[in-house]
N, C-alpha and C. Protein backbone atom coordinates (compact mmCIF):
# COMPACT_ATOMS: atom_id res chain seq x y z
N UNK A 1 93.66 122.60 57.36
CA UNK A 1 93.10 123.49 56.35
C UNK A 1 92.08 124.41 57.01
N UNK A 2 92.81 125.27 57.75
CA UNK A 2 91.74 126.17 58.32
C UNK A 2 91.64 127.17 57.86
N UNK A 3 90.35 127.18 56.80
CA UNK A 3 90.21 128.39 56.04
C UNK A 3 88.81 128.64 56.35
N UNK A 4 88.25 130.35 56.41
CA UNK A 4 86.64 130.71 56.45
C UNK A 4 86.06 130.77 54.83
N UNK A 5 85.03 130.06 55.22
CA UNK A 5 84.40 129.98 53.82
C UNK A 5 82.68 130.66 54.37
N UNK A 6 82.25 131.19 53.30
CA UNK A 6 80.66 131.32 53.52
C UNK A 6 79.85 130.58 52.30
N UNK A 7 78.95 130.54 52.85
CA UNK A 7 77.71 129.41 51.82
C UNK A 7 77.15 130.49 50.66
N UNK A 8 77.19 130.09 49.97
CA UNK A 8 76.71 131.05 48.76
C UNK A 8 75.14 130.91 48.79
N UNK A 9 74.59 132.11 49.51
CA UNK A 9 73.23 132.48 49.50
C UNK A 9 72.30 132.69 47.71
N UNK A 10 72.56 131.44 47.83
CA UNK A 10 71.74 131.70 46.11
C UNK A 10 70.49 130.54 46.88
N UNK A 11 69.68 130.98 45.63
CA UNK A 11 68.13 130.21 45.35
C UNK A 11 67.87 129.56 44.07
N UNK A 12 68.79 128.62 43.80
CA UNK A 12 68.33 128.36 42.21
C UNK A 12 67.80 127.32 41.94
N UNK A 13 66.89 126.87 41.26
CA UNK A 13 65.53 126.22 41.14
C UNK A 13 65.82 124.76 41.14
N UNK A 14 65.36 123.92 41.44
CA UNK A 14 65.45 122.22 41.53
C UNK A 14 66.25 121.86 42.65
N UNK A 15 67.04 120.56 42.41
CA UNK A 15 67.43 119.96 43.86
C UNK A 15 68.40 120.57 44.19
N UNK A 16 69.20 121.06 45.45
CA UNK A 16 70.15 121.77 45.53
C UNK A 16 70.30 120.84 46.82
N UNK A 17 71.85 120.71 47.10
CA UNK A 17 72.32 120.10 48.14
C UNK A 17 73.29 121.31 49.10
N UNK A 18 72.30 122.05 49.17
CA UNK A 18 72.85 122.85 50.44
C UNK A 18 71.68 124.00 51.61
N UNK A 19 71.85 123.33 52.68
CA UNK A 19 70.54 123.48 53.91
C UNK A 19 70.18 125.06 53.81
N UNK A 20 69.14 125.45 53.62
CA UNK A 20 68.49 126.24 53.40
C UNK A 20 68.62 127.12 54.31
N UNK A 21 68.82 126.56 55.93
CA UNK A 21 69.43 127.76 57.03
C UNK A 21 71.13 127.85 57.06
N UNK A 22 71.90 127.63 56.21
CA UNK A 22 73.29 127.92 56.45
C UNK A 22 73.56 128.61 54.88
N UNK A 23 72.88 129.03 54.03
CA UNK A 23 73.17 129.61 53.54
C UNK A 23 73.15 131.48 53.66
N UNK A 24 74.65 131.61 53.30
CA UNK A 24 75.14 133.09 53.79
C UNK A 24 75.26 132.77 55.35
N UNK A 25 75.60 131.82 55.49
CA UNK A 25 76.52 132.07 56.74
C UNK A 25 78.35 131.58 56.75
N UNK A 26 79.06 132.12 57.58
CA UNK A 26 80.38 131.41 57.56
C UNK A 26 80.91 130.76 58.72
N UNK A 27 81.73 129.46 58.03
CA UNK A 27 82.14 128.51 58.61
C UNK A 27 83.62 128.48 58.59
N UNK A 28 84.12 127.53 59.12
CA UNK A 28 85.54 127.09 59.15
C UNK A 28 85.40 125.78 58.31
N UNK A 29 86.35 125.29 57.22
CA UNK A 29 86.85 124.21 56.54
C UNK A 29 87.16 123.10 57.64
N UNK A 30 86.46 122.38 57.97
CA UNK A 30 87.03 121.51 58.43
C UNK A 30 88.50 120.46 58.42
N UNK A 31 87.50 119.91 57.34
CA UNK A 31 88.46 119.02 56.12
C UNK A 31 87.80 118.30 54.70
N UNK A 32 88.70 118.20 54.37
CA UNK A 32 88.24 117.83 53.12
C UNK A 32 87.77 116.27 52.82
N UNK A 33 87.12 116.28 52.02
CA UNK A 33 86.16 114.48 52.09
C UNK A 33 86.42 114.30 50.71
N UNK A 34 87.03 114.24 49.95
CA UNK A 34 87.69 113.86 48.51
C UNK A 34 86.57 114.53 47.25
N UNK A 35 86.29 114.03 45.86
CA UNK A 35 85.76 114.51 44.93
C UNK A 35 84.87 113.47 45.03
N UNK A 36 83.40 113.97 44.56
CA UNK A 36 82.57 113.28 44.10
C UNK A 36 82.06 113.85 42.88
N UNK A 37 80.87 112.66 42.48
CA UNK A 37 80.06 113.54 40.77
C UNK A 37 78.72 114.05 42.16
N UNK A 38 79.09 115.34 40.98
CA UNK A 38 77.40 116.39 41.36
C UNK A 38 76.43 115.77 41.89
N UNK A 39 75.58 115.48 42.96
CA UNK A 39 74.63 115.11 43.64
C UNK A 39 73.55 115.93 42.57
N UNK A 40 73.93 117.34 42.60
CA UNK A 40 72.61 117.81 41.93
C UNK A 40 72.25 117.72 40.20
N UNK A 41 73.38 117.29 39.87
CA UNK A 41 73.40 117.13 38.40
C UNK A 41 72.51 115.35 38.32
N UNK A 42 73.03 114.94 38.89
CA UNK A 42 72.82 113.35 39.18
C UNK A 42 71.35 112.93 39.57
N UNK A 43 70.85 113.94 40.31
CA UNK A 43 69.43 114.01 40.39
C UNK A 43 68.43 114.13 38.69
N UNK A 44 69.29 114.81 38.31
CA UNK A 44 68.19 114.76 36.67
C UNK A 44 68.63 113.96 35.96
N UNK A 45 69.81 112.78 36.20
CA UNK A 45 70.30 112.30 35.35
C UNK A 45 71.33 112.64 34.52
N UNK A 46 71.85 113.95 34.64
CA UNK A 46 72.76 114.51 34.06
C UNK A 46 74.06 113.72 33.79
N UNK A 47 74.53 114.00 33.00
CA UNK A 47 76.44 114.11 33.53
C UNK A 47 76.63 115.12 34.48
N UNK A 48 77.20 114.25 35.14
CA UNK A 48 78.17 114.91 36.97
C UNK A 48 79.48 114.99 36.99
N UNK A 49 79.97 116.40 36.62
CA UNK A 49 81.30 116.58 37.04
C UNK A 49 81.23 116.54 38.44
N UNK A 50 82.73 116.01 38.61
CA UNK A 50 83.25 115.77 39.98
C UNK A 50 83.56 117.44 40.80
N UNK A 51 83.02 117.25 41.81
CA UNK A 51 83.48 117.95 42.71
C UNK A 51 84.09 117.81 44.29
N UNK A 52 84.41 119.15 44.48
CA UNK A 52 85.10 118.69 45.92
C UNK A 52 84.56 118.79 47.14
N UNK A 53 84.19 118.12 48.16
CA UNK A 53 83.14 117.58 48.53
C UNK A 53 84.45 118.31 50.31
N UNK A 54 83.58 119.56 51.16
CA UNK A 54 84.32 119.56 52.31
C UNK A 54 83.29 119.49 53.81
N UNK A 55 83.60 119.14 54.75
CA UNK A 55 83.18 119.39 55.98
C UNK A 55 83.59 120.72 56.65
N UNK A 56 82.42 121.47 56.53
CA UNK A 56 82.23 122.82 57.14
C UNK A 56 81.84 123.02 58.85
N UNK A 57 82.65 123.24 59.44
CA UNK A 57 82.07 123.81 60.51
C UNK A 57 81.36 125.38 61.26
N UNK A 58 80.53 124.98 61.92
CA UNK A 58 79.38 126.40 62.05
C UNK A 58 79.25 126.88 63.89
N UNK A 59 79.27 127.38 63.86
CA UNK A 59 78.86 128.10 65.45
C UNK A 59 77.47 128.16 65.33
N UNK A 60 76.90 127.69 67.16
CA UNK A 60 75.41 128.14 66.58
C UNK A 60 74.78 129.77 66.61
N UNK A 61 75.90 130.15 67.30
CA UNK A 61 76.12 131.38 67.20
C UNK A 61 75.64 132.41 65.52
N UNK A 62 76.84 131.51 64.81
CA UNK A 62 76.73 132.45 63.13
C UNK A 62 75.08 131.54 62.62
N UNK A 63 74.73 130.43 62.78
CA UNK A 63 73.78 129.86 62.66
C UNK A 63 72.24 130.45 63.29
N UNK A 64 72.16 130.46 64.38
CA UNK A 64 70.88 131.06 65.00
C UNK A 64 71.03 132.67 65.68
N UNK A 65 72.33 132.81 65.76
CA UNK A 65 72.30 134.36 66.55
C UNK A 65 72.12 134.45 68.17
N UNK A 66 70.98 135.34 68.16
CA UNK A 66 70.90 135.51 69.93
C UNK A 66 69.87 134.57 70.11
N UNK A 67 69.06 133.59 68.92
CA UNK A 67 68.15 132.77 69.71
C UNK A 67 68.99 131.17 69.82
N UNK A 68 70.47 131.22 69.74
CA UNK A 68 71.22 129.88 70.09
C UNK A 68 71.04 129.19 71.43
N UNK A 69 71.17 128.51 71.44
CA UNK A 69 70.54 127.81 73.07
C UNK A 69 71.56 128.26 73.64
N UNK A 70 73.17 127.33 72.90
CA UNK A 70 74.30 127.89 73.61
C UNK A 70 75.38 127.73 72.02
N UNK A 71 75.54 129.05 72.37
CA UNK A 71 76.49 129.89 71.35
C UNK A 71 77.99 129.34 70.81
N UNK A 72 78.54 128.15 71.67
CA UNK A 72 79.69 128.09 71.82
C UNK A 72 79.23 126.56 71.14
N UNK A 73 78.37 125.75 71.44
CA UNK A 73 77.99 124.47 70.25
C UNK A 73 78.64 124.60 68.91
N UNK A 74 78.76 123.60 68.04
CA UNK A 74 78.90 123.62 66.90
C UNK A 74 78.06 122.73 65.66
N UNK A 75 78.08 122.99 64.80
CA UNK A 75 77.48 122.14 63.46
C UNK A 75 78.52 122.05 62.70
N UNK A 76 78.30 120.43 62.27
CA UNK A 76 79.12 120.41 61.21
C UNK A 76 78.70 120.25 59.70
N UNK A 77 78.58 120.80 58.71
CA UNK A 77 77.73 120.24 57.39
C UNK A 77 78.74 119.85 56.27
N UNK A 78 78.67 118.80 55.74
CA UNK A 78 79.09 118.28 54.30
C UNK A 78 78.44 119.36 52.99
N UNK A 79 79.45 119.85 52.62
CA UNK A 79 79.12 120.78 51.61
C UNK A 79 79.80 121.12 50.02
N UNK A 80 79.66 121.46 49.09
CA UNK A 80 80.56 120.90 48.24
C UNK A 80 80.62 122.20 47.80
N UNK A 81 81.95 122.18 47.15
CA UNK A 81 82.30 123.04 46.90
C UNK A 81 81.97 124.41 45.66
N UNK A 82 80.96 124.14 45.13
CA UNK A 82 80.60 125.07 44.24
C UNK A 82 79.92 125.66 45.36
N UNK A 83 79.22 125.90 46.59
CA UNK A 83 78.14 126.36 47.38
C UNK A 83 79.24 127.45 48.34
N UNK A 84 80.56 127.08 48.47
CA UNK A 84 81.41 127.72 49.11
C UNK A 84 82.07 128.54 48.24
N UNK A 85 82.40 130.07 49.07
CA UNK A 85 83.31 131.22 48.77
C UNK A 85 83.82 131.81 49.64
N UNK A 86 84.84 132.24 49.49
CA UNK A 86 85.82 132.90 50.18
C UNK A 86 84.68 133.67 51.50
N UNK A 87 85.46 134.09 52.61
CA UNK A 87 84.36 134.16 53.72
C UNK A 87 84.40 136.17 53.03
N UNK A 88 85.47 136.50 53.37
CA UNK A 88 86.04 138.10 52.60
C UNK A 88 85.03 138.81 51.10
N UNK A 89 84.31 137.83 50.91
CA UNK A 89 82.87 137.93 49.56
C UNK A 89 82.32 138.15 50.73
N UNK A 90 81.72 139.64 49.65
CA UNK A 90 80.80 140.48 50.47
C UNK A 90 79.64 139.87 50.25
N UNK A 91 78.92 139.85 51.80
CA UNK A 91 77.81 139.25 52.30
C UNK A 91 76.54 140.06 51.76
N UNK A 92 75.22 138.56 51.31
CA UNK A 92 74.34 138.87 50.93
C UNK A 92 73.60 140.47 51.77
């Protein structure tokens, strides 16, 4: 499943389960890690619809730029899928 996805550069208020430096950046789909209930809904107690829960991979390249130690490294982040969009969504 090699698809580019980018992190949806939003800021919206309370717990959010997605790293504060990879948002608006793009990755490659790793693979997929099955459905879970909402981490962030679950934090207030909510009802947690299930979501789909993927392993993103990152260059440290798209991650840090020209201050990467070495460019060709990678990151991998667990990310779910409401935080991901098409990589082709025009960037923040």
């Amino acid at each position: 499943m090699a698809e580019r996805v980018r992190v949806r550069a939003i800021t919206p208020p309370g717990h959010v389960r997605a790293p504060w430096y990879l948002r608006g950046k793009t990755g490659m789909i790793e693979r997929p890690l099955g459905e879970f209930h909402n981490p962030e809904q679950l934090a207030y107690g909510l009802p947690a619809a299930k979501k789909r829960l993927y392993r993103v991979r990152f260059s440290m390249a798209e991650i840090w730029g020209e201050a990467a130690e070495n460019v060709t490294d990678t990151l991998d982040a667990e990310i779910y899928e409401h935080w991901l969009e098409p990589e082709d969504t025009h960037a923040p």
